[in-house]
PDB file of N, CA and C in Angstrom:
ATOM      1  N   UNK A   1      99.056-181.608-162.662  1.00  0.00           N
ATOM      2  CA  UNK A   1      98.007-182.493-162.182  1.00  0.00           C
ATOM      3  C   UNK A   1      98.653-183.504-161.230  1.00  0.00           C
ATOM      4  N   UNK A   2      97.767-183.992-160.384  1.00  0.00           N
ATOM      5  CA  UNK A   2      98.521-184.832-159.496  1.00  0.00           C
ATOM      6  C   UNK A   2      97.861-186.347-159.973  1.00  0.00           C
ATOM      7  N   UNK A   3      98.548-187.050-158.924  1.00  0.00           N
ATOM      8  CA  UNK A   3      98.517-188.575-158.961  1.00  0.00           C
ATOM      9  C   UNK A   3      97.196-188.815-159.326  1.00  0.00           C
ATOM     10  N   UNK A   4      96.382-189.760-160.236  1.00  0.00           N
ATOM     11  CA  UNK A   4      95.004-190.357-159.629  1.00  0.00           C
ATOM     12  C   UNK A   4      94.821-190.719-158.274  1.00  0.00           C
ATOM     13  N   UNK A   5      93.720-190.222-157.731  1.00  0.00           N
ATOM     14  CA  UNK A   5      93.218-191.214-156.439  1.00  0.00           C
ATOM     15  C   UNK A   5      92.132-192.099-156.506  1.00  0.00           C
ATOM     16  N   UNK A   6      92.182-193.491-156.611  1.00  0.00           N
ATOM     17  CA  UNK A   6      91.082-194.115-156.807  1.00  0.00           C
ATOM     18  C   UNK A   6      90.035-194.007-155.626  1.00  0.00           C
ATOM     19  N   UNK A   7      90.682-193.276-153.937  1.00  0.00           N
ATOM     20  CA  UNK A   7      89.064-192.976-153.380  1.00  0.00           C
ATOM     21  C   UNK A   7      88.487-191.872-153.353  1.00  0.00           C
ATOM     22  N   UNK A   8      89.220-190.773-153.819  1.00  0.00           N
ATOM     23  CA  UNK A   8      88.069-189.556-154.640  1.00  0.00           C
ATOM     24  C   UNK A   8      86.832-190.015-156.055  1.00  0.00           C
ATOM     25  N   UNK A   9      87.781-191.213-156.976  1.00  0.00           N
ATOM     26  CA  UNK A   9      87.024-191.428-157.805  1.00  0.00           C
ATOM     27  C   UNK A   9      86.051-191.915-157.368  1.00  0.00           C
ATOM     28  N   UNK A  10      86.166-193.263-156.751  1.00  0.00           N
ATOM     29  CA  UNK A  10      84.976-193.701-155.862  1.00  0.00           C
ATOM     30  C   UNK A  10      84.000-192.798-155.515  1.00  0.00           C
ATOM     31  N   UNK A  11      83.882-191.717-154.774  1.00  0.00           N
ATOM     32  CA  UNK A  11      83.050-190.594-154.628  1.00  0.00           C
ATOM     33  C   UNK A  11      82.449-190.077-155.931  1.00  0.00           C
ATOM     34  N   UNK A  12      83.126-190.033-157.027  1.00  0.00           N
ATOM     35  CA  UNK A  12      82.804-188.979-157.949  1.00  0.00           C
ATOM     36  C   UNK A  12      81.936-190.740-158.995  1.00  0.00           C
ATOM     37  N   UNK A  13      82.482-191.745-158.671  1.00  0.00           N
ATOM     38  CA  UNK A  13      81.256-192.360-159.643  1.00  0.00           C
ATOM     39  C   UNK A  13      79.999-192.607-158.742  1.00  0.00           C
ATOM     40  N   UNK A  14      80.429-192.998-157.371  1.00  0.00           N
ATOM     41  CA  UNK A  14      79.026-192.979-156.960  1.00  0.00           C
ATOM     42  C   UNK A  14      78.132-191.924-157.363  1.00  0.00           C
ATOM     43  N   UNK A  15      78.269-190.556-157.314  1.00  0.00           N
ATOM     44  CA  UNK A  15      77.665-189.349-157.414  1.00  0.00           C
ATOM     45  C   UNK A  15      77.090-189.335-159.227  1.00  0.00           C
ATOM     46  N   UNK A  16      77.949-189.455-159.993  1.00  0.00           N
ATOM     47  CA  UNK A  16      77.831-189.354-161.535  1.00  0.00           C
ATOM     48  C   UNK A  16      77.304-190.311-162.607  1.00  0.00           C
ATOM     49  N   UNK A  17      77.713-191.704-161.697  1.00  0.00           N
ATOM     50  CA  UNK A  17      78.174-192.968-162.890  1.00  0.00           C
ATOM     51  C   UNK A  17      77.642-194.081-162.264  1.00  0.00           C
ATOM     52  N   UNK A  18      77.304-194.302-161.210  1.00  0.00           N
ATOM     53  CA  UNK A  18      76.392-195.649-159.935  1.00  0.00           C
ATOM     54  C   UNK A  18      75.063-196.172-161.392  1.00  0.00           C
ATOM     55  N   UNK A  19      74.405-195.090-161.333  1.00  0.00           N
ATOM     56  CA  UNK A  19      73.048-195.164-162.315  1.00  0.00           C
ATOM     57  C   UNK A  19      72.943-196.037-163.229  1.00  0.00           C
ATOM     58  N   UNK A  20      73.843-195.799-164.177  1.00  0.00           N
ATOM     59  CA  UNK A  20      74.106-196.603-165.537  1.00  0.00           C
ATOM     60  C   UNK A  20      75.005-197.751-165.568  1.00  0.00           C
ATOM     61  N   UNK A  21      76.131-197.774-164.303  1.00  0.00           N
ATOM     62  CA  UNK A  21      76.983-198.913-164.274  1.00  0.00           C
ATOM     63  C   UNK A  21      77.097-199.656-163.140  1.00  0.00           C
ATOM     64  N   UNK A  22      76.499-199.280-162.491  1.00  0.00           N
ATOM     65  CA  UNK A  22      75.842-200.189-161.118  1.00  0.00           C
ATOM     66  C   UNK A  22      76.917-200.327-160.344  1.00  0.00           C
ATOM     67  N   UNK A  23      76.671-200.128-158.974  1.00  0.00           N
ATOM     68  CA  UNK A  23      77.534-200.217-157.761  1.00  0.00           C
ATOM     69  C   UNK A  23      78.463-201.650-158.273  1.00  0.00           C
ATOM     70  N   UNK A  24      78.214-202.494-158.437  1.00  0.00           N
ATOM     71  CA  UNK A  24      79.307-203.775-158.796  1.00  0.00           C
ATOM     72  C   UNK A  24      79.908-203.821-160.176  1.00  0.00           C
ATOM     73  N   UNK A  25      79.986-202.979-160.761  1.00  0.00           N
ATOM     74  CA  UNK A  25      80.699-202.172-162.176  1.00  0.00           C
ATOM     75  C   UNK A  25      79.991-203.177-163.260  1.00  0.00           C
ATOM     76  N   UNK A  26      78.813-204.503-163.030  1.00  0.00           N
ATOM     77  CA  UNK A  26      78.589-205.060-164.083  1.00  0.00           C
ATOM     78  C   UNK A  26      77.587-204.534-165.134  1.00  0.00           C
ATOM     79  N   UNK A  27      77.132-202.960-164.961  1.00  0.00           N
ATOM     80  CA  UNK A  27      76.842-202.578-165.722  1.00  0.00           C
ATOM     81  C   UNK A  27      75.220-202.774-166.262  1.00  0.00           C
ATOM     82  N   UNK A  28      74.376-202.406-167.394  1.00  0.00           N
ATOM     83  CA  UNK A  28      72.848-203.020-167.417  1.00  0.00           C
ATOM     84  C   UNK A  28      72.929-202.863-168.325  1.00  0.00           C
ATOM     85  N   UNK A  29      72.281-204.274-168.845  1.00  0.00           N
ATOM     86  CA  UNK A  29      71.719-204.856-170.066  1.00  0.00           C
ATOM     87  C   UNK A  29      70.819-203.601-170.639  1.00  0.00           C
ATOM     88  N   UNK A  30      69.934-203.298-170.097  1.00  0.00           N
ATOM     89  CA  UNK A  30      68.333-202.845-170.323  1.00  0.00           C
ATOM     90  C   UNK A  30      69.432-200.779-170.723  1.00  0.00           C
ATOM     91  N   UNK A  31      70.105-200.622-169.911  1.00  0.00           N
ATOM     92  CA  UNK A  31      70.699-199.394-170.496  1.00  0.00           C
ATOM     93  C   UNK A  31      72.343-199.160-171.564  1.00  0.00           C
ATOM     94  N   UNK A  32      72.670-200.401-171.708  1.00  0.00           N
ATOM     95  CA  UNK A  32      73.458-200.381-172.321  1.00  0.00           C
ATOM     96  C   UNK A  32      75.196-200.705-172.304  1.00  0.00           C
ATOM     97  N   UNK A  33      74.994-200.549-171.190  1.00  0.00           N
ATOM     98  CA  UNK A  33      76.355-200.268-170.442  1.00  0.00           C
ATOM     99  C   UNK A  33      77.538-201.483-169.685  1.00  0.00           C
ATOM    100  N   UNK A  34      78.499-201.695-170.270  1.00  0.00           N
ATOM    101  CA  UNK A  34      79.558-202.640-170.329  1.00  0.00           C
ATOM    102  C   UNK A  34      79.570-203.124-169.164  1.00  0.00           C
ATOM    103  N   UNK A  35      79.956-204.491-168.914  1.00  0.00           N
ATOM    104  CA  UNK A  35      80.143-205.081-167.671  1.00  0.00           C
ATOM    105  C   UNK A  35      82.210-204.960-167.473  1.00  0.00           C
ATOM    106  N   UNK A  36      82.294-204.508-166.731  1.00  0.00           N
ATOM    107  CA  UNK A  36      83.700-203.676-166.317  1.00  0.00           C
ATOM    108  C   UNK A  36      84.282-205.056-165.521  1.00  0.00           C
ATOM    109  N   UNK A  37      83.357-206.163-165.140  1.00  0.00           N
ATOM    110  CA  UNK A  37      84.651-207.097-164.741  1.00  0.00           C
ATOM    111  C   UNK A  37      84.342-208.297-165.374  1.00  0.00           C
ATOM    112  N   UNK A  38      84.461-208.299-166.691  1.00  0.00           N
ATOM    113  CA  UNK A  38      84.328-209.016-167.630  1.00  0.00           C
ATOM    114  C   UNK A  38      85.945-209.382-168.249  1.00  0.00           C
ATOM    115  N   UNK A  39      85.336-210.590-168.749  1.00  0.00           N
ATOM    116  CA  UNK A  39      87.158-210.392-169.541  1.00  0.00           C
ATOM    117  C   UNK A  39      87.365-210.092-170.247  1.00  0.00           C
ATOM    118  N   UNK A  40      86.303-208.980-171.435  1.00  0.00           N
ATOM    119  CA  UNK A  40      86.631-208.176-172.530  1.00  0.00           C
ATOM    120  C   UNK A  40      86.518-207.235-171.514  1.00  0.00           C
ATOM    121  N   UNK A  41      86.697-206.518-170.870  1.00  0.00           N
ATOM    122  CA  UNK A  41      86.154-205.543-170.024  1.00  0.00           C
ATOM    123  C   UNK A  41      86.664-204.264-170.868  1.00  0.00           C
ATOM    124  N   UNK A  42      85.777-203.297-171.302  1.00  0.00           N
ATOM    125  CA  UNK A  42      86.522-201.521-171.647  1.00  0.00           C
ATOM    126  C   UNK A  42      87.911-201.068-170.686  1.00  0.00           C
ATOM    127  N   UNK A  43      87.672-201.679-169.386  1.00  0.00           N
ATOM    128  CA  UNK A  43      89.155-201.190-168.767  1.00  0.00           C
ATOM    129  C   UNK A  43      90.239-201.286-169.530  1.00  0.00           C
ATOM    130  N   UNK A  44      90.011-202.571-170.233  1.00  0.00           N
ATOM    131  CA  UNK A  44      91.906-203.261-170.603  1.00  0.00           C
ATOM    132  C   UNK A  44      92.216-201.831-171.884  1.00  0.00           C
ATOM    133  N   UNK A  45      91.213-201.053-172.334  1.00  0.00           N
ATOM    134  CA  UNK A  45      91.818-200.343-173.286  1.00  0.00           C
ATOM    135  C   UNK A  45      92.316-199.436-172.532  1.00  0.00           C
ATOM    136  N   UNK A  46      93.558-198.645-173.365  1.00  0.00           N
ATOM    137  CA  UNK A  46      94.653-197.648-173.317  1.00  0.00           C
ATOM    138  C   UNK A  46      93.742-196.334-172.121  1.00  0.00           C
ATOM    139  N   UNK A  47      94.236-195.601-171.634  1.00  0.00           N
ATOM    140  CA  UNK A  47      94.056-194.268-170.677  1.00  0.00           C
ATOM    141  C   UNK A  47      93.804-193.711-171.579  1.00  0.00           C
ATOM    142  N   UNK A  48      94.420-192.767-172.398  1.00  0.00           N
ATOM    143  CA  UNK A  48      94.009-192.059-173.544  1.00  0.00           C
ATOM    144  C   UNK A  48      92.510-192.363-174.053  1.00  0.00           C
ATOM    145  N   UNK A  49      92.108-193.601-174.459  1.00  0.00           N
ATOM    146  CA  UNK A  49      90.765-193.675-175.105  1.00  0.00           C
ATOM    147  C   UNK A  49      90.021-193.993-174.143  1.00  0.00           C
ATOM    148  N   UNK A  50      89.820-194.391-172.556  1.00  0.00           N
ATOM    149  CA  UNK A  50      89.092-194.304-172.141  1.00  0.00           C
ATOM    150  C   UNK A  50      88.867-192.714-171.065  1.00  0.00           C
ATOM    151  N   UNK A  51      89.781-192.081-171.371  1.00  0.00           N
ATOM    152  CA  UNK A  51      89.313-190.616-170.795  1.00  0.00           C
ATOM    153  C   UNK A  51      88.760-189.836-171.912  1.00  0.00           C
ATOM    154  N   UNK A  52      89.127-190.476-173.228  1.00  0.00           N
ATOM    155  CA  UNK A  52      88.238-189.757-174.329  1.00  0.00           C
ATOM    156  C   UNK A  52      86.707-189.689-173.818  1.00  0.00           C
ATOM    157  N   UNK A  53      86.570-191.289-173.647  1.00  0.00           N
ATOM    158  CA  UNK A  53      84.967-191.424-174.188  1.00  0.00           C
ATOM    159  C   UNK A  53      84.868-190.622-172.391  1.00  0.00           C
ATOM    160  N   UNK A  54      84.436-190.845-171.030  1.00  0.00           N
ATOM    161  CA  UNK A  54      84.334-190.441-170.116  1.00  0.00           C
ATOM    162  C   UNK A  54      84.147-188.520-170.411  1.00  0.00           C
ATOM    163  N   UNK A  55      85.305-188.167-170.964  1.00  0.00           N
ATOM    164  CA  UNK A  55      85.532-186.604-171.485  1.00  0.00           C
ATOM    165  C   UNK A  55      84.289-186.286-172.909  1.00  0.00           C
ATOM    166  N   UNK A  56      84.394-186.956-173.560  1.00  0.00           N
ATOM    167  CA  UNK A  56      83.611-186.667-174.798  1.00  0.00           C
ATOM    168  C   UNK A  56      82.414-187.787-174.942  1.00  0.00           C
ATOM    169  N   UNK A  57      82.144-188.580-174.385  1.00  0.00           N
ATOM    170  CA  UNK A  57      80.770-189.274-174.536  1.00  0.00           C
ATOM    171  C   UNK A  57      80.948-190.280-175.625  1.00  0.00           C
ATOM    172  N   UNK A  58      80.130-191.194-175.860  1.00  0.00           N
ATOM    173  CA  UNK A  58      79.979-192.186-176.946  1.00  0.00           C
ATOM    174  C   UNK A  58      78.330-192.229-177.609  1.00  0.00           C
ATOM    175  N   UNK A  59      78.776-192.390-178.310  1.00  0.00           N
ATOM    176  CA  UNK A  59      77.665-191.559-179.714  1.00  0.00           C
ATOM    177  C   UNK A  59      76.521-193.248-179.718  1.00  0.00           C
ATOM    178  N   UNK A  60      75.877-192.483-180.482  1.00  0.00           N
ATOM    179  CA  UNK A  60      74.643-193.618-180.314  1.00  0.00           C
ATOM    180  C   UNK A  60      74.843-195.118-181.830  1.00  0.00           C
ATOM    181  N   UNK A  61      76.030-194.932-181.827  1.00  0.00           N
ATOM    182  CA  UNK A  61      76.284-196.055-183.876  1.00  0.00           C
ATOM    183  C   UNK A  61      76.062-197.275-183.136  1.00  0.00           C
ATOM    184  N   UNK A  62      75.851-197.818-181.906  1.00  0.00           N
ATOM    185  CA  UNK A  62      75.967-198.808-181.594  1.00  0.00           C
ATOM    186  C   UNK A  62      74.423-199.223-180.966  1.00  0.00           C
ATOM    187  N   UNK A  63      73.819-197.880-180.654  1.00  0.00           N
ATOM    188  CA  UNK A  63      72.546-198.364-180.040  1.00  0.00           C
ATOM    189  C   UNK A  63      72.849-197.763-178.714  1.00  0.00           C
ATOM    190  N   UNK A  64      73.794-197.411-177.935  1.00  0.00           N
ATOM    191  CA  UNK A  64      74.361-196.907-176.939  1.00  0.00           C
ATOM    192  C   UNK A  64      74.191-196.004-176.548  1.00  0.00           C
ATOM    193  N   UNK A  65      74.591-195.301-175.398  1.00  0.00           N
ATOM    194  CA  UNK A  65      74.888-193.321-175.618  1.00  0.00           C
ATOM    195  C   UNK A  65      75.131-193.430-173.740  1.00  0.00           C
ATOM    196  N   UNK A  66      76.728-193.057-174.080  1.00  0.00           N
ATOM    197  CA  UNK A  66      77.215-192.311-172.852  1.00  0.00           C
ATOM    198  C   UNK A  66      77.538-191.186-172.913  1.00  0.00           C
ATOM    199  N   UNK A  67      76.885-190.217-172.255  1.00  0.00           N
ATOM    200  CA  UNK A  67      76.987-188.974-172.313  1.00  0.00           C
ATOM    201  C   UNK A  67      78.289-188.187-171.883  1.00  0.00           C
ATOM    202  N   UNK A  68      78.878-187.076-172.553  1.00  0.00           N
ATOM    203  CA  UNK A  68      80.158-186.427-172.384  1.00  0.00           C
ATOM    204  C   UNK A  68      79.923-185.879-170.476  1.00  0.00           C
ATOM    205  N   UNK A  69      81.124-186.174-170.070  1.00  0.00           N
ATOM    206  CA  UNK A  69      81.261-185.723-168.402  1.00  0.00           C
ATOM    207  C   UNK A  69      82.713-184.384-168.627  1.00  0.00           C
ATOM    208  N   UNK A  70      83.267-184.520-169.820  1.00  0.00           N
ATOM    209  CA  UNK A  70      83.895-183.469-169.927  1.00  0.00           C
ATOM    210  C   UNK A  70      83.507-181.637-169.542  1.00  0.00           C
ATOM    211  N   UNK A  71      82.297-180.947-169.713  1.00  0.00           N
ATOM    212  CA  UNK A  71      82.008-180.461-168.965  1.00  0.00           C
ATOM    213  C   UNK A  71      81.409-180.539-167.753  1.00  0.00           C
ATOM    214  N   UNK A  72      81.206-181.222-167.120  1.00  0.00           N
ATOM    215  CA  UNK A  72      80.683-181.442-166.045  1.00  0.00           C
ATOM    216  C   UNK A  72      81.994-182.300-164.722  1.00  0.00           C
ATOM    217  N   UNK A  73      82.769-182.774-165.243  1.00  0.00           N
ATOM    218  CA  UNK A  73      83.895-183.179-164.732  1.00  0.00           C
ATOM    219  C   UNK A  73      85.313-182.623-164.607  1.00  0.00           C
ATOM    220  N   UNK A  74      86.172-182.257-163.930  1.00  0.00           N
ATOM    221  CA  UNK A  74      87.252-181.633-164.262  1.00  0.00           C
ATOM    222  C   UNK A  74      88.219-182.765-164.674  1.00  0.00           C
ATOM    223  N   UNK A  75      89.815-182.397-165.207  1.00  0.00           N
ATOM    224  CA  UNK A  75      90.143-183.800-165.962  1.00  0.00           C
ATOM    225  C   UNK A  75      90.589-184.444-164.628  1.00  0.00           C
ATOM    226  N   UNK A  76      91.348-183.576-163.417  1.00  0.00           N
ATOM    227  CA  UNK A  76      91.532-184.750-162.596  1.00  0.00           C
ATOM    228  C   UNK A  76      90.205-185.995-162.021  1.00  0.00           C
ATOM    229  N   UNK A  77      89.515-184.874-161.979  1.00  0.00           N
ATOM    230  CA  UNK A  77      88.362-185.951-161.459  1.00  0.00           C
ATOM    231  C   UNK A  77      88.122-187.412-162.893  1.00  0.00           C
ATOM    232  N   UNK A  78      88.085-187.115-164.022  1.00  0.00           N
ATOM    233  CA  UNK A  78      88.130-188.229-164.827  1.00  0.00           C
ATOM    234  C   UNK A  78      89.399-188.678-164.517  1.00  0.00           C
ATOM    235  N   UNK A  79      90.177-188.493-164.409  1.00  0.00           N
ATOM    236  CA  UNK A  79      91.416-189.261-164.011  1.00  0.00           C
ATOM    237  C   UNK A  79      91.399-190.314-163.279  1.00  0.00           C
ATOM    238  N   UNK A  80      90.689-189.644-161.512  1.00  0.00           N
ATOM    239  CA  UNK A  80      90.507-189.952-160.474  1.00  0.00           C
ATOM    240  C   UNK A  80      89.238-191.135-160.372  1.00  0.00           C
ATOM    241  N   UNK A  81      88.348-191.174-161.429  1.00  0.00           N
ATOM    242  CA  UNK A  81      87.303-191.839-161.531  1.00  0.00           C
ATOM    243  C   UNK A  81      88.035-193.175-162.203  1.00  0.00           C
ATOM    244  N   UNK A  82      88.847-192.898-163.218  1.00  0.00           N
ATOM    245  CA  UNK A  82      89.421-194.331-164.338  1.00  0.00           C
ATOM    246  C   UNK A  82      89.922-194.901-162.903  1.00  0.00           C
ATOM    247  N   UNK A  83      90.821-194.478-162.377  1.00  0.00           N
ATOM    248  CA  UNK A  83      92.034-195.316-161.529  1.00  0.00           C
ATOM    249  C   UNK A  83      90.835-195.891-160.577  1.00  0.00           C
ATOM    250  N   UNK A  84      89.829-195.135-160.084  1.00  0.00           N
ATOM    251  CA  UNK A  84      88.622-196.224-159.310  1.00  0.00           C
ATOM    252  C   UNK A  84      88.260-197.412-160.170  1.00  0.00           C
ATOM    253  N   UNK A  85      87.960-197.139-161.216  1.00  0.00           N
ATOM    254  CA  UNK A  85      87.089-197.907-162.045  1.00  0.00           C
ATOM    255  C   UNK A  85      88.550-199.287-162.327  1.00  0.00           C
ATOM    256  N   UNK A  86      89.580-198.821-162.319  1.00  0.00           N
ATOM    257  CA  UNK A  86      90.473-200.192-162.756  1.00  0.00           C
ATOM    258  C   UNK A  86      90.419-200.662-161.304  1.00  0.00           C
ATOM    259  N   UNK A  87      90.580-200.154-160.452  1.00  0.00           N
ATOM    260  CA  UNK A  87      91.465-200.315-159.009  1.00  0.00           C
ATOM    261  C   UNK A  87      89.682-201.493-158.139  1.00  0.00           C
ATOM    262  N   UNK A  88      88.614-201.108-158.586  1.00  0.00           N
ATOM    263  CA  UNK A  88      87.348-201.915-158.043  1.00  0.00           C
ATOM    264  C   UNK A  88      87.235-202.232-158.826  1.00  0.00           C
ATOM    265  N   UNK A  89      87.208-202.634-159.771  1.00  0.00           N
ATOM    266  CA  UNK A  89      86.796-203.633-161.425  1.00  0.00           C
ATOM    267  C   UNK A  89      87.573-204.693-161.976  1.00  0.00           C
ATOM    268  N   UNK A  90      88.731-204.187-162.348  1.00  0.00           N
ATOM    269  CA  UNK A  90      89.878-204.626-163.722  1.00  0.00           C
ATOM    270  C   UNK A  90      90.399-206.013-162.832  1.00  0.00           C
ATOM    271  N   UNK A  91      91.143-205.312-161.389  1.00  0.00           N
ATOM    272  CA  UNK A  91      92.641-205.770-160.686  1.00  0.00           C
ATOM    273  C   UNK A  91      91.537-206.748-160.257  1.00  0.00           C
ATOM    274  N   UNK A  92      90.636-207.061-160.066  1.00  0.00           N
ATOM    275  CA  UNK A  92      90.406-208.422-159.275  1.00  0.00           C
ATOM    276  C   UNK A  92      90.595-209.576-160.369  1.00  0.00           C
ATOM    277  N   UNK A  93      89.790-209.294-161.551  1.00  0.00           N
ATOM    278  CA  UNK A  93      89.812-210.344-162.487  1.00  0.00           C
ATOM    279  C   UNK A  93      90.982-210.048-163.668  1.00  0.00           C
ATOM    280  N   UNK A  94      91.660-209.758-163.872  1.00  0.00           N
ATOM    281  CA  UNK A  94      92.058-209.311-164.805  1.00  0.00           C
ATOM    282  C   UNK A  94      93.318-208.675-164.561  1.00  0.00           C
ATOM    283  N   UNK A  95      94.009-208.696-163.552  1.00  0.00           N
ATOM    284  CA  UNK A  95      95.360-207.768-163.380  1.00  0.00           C
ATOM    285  C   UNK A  95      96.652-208.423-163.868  1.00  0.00           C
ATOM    286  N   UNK A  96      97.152-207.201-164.672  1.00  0.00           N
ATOM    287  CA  UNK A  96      98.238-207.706-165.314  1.00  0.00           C
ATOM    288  C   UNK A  96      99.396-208.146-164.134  1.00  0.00           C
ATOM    289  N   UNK A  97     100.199-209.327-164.805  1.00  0.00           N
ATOM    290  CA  UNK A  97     101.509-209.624-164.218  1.00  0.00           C
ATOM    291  C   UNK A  97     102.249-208.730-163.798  1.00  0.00           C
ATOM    292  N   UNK A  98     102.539-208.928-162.450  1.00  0.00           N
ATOM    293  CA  UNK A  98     103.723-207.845-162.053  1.00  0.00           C
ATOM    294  C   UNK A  98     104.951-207.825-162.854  1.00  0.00           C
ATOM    295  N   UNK A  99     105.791-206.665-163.053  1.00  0.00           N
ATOM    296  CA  UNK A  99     106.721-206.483-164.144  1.00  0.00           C
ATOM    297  C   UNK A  99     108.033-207.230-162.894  1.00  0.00           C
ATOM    298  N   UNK A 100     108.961-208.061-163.291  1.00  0.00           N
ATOM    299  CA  UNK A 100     110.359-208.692-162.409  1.00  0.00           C
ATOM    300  C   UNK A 100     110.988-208.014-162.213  1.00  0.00           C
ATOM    301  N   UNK A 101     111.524-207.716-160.724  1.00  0.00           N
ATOM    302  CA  UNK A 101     112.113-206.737-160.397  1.00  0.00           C
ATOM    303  C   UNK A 101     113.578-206.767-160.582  1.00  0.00           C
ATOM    304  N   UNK A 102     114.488-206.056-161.225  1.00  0.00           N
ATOM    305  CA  UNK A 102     115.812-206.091-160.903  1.00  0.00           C
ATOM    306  C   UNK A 102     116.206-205.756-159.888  1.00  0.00           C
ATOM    307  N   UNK A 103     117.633-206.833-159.598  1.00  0.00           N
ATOM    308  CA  UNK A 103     118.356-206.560-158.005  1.00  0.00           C
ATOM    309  C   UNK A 103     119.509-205.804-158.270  1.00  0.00           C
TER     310      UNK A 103
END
């Protein structure tokens, strides 16, 4: 698999994911869906669990329901969609400290 590209993802949420999480990632009250530049934001969790839910959907225990994109998505494209979703969402409000570089 190759690198994420966050402007393929861009393409692939406009097309898939715009609906429910709105062009400015804050998401809708009225459907359920997380505001992504928040400072609890779902971004800050691990890659692993957020290509789960994207791949396998989130179940309704909460009142919720995001539907599985695992068939309908290939994994790069979920890949390619997370690294959009941090890269227009997370890094404005929320980006971690750069790590100090050794000389």
């Amino acid at each position: 698999m190759r690198a994420p590209d966050p402007a393929k993802g861009a393409e692939i949420f406009r097309l898939n994911c715009i609906a429910c999480h709105q062009a400015d990632g804050k998401g809708s009250k009225q459907v359920g869906t997380p505001d992504y530049t928040a400072a609890d934001s779902p971004l800050k969790r691990p890659d692993a669990e957020l290509i789960a839910v994207i791949s396998n959907g989130k179940g309704e225990t909460e009142g919720k329901m995001m539907p599985p994109f695992g068939n309908v998505l290939a994994p790069q494209a979920i890949h390619d969609v997370l690294a959009y979703l941090r890269e227009a969402f997370l890094k404005p409000n929320a980006a971690p400290a750069p790590a100090a570089k050794k000389s």
